[in-house]
N, C-alpha and C. Protein backbone atom coordinates (compact mmCIF):
# COMPACT_ATOMS: atom_id res chain seq x y z
N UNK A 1 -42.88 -16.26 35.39
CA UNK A 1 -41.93 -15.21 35.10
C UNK A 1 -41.49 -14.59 36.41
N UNK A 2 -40.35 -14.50 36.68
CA UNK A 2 -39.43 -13.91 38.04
C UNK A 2 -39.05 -12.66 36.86
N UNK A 3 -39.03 -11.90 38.00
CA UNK A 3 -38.26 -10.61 37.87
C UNK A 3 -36.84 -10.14 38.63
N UNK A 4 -35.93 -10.03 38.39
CA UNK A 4 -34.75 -10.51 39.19
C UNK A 4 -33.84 -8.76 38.75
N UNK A 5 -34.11 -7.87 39.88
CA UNK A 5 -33.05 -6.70 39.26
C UNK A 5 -33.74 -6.45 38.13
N UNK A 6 -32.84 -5.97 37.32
CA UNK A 6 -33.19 -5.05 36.12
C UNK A 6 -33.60 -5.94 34.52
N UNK A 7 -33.49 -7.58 34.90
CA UNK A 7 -33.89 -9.03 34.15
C UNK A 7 -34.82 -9.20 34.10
N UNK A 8 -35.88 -10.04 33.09
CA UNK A 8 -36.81 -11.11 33.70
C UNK A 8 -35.80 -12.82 33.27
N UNK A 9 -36.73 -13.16 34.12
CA UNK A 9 -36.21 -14.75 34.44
C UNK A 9 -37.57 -15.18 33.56
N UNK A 10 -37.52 -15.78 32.68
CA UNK A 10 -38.57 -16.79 32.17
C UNK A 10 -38.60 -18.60 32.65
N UNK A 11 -39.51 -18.83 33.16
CA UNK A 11 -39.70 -20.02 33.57
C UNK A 11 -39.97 -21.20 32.59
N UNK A 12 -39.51 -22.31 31.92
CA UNK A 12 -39.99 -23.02 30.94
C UNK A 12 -40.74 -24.41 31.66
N UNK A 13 -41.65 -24.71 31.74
CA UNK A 13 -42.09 -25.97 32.54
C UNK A 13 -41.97 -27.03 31.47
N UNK A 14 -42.76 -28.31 32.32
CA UNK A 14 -42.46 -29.52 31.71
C UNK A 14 -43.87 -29.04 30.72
N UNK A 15 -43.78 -29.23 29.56
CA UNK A 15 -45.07 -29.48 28.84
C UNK A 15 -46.02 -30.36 29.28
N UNK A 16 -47.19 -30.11 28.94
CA UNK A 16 -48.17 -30.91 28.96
C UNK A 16 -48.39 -31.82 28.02
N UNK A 17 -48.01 -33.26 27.61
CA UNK A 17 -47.53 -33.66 26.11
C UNK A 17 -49.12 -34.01 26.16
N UNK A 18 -50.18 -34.28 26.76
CA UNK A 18 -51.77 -34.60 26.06
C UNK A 18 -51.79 -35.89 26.65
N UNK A 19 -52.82 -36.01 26.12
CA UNK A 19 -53.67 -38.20 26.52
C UNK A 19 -53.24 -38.58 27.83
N UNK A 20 -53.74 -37.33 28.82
CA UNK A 20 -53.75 -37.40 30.59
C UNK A 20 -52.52 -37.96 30.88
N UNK A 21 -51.24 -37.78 30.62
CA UNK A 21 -49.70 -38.29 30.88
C UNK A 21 -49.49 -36.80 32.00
N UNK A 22 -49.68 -37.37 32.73
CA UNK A 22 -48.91 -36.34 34.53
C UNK A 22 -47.58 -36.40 34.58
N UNK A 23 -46.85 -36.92 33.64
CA UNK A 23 -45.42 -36.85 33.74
C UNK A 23 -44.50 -37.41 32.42
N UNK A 24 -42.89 -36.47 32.69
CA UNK A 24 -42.22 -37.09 31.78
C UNK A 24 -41.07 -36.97 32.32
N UNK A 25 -40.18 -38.37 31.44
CA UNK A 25 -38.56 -38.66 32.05
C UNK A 25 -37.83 -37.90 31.23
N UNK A 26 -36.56 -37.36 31.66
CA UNK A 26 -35.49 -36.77 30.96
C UNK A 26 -35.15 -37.70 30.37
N UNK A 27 -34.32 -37.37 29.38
CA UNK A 27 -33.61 -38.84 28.24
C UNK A 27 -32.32 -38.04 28.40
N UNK A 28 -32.31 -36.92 27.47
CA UNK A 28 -31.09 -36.32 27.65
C UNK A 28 -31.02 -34.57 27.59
N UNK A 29 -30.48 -33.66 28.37
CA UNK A 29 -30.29 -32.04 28.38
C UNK A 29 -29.62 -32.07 27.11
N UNK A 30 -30.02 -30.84 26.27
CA UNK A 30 -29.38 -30.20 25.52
C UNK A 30 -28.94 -29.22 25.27
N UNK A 31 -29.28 -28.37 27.12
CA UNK A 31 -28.78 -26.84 26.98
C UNK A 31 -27.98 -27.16 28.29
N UNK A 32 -27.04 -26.38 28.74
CA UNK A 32 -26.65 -26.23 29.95
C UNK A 32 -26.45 -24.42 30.64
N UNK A 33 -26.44 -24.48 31.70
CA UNK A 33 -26.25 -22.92 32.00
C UNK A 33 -25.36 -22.37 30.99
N UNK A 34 -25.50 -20.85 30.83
CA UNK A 34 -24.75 -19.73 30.08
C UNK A 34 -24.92 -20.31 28.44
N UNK A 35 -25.70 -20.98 28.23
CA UNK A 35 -26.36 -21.34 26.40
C UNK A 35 -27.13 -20.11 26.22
N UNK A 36 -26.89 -19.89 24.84
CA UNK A 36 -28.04 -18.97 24.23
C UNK A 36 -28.97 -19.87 23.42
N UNK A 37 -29.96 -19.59 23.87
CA UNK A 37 -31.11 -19.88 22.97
C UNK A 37 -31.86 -19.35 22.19
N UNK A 38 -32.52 -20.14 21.38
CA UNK A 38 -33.40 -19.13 20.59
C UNK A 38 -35.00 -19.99 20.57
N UNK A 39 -36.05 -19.03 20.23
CA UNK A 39 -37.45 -19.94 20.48
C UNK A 39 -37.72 -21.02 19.46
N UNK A 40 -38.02 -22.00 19.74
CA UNK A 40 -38.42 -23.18 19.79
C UNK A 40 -37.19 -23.85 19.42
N UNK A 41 -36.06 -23.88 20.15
CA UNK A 41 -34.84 -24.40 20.47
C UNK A 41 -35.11 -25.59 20.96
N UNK A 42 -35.07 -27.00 21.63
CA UNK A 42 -35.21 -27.35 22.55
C UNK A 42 -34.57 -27.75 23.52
N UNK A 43 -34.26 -27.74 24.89
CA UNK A 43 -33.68 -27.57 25.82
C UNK A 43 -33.35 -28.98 26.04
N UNK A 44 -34.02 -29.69 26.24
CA UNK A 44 -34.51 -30.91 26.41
C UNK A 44 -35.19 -32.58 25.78
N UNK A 45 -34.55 -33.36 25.84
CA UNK A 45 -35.86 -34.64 24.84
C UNK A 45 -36.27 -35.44 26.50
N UNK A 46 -37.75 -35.48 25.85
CA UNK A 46 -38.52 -35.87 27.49
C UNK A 46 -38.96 -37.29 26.59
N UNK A 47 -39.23 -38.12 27.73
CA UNK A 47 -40.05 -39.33 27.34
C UNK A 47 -41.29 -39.74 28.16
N UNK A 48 -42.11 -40.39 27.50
CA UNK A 48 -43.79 -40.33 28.35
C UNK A 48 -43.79 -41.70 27.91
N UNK A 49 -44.57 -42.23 28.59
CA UNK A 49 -45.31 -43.64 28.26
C UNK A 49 -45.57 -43.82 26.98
N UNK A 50 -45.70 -42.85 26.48
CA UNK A 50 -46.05 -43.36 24.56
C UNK A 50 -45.39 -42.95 23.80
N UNK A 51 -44.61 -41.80 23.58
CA UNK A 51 -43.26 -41.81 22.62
C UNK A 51 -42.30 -40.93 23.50
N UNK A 52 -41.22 -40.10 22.59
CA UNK A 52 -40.05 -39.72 22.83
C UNK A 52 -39.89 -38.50 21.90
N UNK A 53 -39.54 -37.31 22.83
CA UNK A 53 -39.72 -36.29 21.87
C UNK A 53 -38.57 -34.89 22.70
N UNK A 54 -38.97 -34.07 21.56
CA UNK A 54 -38.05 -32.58 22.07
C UNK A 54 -39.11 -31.76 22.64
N UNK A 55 -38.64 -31.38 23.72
CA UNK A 55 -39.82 -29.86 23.96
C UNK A 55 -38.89 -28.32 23.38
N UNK A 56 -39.54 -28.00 22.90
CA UNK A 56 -39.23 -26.90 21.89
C UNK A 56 -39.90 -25.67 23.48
N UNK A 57 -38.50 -24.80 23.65
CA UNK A 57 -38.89 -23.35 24.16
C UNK A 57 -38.96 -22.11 23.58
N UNK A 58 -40.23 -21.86 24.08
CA UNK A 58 -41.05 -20.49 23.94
C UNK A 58 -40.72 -19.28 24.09
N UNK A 59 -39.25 -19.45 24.42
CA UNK A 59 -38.55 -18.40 24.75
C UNK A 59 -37.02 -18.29 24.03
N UNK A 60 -36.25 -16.47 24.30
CA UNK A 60 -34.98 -16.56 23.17
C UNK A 60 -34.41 -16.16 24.78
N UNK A 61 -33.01 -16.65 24.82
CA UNK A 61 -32.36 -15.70 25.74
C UNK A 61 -31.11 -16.92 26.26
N UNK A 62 -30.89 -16.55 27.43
CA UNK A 62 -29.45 -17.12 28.08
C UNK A 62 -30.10 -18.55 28.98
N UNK A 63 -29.69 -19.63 28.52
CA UNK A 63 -30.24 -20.21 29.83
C UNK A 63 -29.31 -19.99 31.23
N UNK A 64 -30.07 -19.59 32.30
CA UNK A 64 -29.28 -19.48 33.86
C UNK A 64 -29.67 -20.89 34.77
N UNK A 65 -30.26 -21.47 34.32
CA UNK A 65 -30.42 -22.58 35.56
C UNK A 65 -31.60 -23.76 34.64
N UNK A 66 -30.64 -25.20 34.73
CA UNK A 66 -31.48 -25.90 33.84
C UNK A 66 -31.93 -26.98 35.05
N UNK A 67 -32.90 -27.42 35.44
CA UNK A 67 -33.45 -28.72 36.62
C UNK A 67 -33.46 -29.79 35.89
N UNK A 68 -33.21 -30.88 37.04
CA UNK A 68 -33.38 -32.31 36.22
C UNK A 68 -32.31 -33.07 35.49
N UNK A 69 -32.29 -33.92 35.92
CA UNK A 69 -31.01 -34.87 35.47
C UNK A 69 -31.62 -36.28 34.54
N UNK A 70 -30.81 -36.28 33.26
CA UNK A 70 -31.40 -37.76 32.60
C UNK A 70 -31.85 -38.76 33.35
N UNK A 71 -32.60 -39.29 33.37
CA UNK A 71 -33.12 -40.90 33.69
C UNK A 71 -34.28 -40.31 35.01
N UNK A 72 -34.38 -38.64 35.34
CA UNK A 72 -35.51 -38.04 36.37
C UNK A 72 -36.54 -38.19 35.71
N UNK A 73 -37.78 -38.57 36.41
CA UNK A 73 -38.52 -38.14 36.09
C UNK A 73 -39.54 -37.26 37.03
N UNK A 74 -40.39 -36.17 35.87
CA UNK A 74 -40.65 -35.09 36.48
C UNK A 74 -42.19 -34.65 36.25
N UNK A 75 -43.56 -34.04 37.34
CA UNK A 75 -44.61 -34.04 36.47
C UNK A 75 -44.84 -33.01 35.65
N UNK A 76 -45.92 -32.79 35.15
CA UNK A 76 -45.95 -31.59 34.27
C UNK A 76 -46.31 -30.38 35.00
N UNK A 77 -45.76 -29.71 34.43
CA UNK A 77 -46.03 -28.38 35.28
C UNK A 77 -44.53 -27.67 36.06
N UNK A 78 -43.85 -28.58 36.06
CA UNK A 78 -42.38 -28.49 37.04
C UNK A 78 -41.23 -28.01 36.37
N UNK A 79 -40.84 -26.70 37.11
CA UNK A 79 -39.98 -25.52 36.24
C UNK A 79 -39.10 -26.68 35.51
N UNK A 80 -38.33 -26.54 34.50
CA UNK A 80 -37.67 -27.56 33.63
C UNK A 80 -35.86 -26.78 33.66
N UNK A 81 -36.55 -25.38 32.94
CA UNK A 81 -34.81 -24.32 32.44
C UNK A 81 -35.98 -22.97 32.62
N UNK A 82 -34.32 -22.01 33.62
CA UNK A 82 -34.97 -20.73 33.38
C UNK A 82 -34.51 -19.86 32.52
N UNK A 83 -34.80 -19.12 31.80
CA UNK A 83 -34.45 -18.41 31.14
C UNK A 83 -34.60 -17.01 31.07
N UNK A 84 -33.09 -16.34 30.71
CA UNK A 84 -32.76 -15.06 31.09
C UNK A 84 -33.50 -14.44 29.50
N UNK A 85 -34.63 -13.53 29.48
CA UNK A 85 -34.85 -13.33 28.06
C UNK A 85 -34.17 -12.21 27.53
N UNK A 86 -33.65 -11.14 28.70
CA UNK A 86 -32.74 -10.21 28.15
C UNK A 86 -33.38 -8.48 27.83
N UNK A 87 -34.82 -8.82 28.56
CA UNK A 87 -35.93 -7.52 28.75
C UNK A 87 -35.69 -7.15 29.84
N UNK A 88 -35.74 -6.40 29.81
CA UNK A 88 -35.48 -5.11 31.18
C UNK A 88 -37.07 -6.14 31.78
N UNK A 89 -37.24 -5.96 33.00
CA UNK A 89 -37.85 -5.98 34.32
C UNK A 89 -38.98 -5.39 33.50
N UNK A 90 -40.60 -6.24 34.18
CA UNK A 90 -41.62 -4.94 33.53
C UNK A 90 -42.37 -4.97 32.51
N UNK A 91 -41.38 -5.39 31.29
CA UNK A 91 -42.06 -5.38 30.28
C UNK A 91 -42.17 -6.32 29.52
N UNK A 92 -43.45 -6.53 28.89
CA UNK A 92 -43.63 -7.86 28.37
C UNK A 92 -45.12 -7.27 27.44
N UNK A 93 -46.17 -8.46 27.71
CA UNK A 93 -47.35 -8.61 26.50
C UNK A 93 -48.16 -7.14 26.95
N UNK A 94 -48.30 -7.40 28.00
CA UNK A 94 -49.47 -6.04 28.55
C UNK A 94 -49.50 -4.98 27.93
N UNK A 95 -48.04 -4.41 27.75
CA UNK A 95 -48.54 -2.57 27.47
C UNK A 95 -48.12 -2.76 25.85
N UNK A 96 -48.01 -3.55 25.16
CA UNK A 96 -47.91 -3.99 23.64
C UNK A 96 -49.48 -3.70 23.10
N UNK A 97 -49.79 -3.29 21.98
CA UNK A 97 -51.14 -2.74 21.21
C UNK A 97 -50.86 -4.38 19.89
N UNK A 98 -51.84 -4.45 20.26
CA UNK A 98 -52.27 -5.77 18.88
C UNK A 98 -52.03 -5.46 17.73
N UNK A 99 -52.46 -4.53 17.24
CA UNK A 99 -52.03 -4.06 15.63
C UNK A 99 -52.16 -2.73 15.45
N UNK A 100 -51.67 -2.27 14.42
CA UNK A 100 -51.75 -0.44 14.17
C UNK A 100 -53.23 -0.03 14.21
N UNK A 101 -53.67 0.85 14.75
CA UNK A 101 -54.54 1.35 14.71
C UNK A 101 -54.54 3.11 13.96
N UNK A 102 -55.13 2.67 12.59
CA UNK A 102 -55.07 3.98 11.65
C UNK A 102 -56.62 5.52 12.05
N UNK A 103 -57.35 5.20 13.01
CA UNK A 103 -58.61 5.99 13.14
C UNK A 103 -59.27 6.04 12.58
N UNK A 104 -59.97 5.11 11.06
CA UNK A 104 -60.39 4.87 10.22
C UNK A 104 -60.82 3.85 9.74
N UNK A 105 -61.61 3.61 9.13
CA UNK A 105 -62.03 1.89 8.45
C UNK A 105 -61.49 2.06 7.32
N UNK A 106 -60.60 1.12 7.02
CA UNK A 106 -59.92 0.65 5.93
C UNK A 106 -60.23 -0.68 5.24
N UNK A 107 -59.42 -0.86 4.31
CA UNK A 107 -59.61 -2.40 3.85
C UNK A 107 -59.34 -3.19 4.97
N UNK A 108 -57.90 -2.73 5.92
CA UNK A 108 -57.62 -3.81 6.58
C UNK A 108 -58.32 -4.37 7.16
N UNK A 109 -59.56 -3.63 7.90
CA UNK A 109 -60.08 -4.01 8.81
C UNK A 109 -60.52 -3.71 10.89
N UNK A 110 -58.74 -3.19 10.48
CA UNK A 110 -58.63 -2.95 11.92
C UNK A 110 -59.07 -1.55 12.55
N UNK A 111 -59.83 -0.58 11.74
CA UNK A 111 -60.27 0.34 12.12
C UNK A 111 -62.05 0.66 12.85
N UNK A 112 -62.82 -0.93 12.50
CA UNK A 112 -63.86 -1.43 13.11
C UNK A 112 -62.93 -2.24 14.52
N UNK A 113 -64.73 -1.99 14.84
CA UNK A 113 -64.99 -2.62 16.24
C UNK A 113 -65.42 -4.31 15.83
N UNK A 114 -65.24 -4.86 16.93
CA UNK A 114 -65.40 -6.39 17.28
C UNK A 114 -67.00 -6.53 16.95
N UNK A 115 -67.16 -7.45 15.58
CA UNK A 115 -68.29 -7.75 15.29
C UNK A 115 -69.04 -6.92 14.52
N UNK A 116 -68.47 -5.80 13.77
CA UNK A 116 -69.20 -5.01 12.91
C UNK A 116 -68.57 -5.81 11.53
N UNK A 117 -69.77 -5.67 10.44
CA UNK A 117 -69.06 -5.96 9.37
C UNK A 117 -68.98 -4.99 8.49
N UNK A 118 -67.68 -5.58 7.20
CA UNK A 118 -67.75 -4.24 6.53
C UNK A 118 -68.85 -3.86 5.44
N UNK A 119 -69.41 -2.65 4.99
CA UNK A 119 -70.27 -2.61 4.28
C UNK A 119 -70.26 -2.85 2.91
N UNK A 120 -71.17 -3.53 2.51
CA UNK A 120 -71.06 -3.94 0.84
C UNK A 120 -70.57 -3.15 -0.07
N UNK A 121 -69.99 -3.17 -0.66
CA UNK A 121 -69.40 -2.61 -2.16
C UNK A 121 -69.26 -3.25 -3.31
N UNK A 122 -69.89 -3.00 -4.17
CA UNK A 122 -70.20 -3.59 -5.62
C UNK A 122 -68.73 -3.16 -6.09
């Protein structure tokens, strides 16, 4: 994640497609700069030694800069498309709270601590 001005830039890499494959070829782009996207869009169909597939992104926003040209190939890990997600600078997972917290034990649950259980009731 780049922070660029008052943006974040989201980085999408090459997936890791599994069964120790260090790399995959472009087949064909399916986004180009100034696309909107949405998550699990895919930007891209990559090919590996054992099949042929879409990588689906993790992200919603503008693409600004897509790498890689059909018939490249690229290893994993290697920025792919960046993406503009359209959040102010800053903010993201960190200062987000997991679930409501009511000050109380409820049915839900979420008013215990990690690893208490709830008490029996007939």
């Amino acid at each position: 994640m780049t922070d660029v001005a008052d943006r974040t830039i989201r980085e999408f890499l090459v997936p890791d497609l599994g069964e120790g494959l260090l790399d995959a070829t472009i087949v064909e782009g399916l986004v180009v700069p100034g696309d909107t996207g949405t998550v699990n869009q895919p930007p891209c169909v990559l090919e590996t030694a054992k099949a042929e597939m879409e990588s689906l992104s993790p992200y919603a926003g503008t693409v600004v800069e897509r790498r890689g040209e059909p018939g490249q190939t690229l290893p994993v890990g290697t920025p792919l498309t960046f993406i503009d997600s359209g959040a102010p600078a800053g903010t993201g997972r960190a200062g987000r709270r997991r679930g409501p917290r009511c000050g109380h034990e409820c049915r839900a649950g979420h008013g215990r601590r990690r690893g208490q259980r709830r008490p029996y009731r007939r």
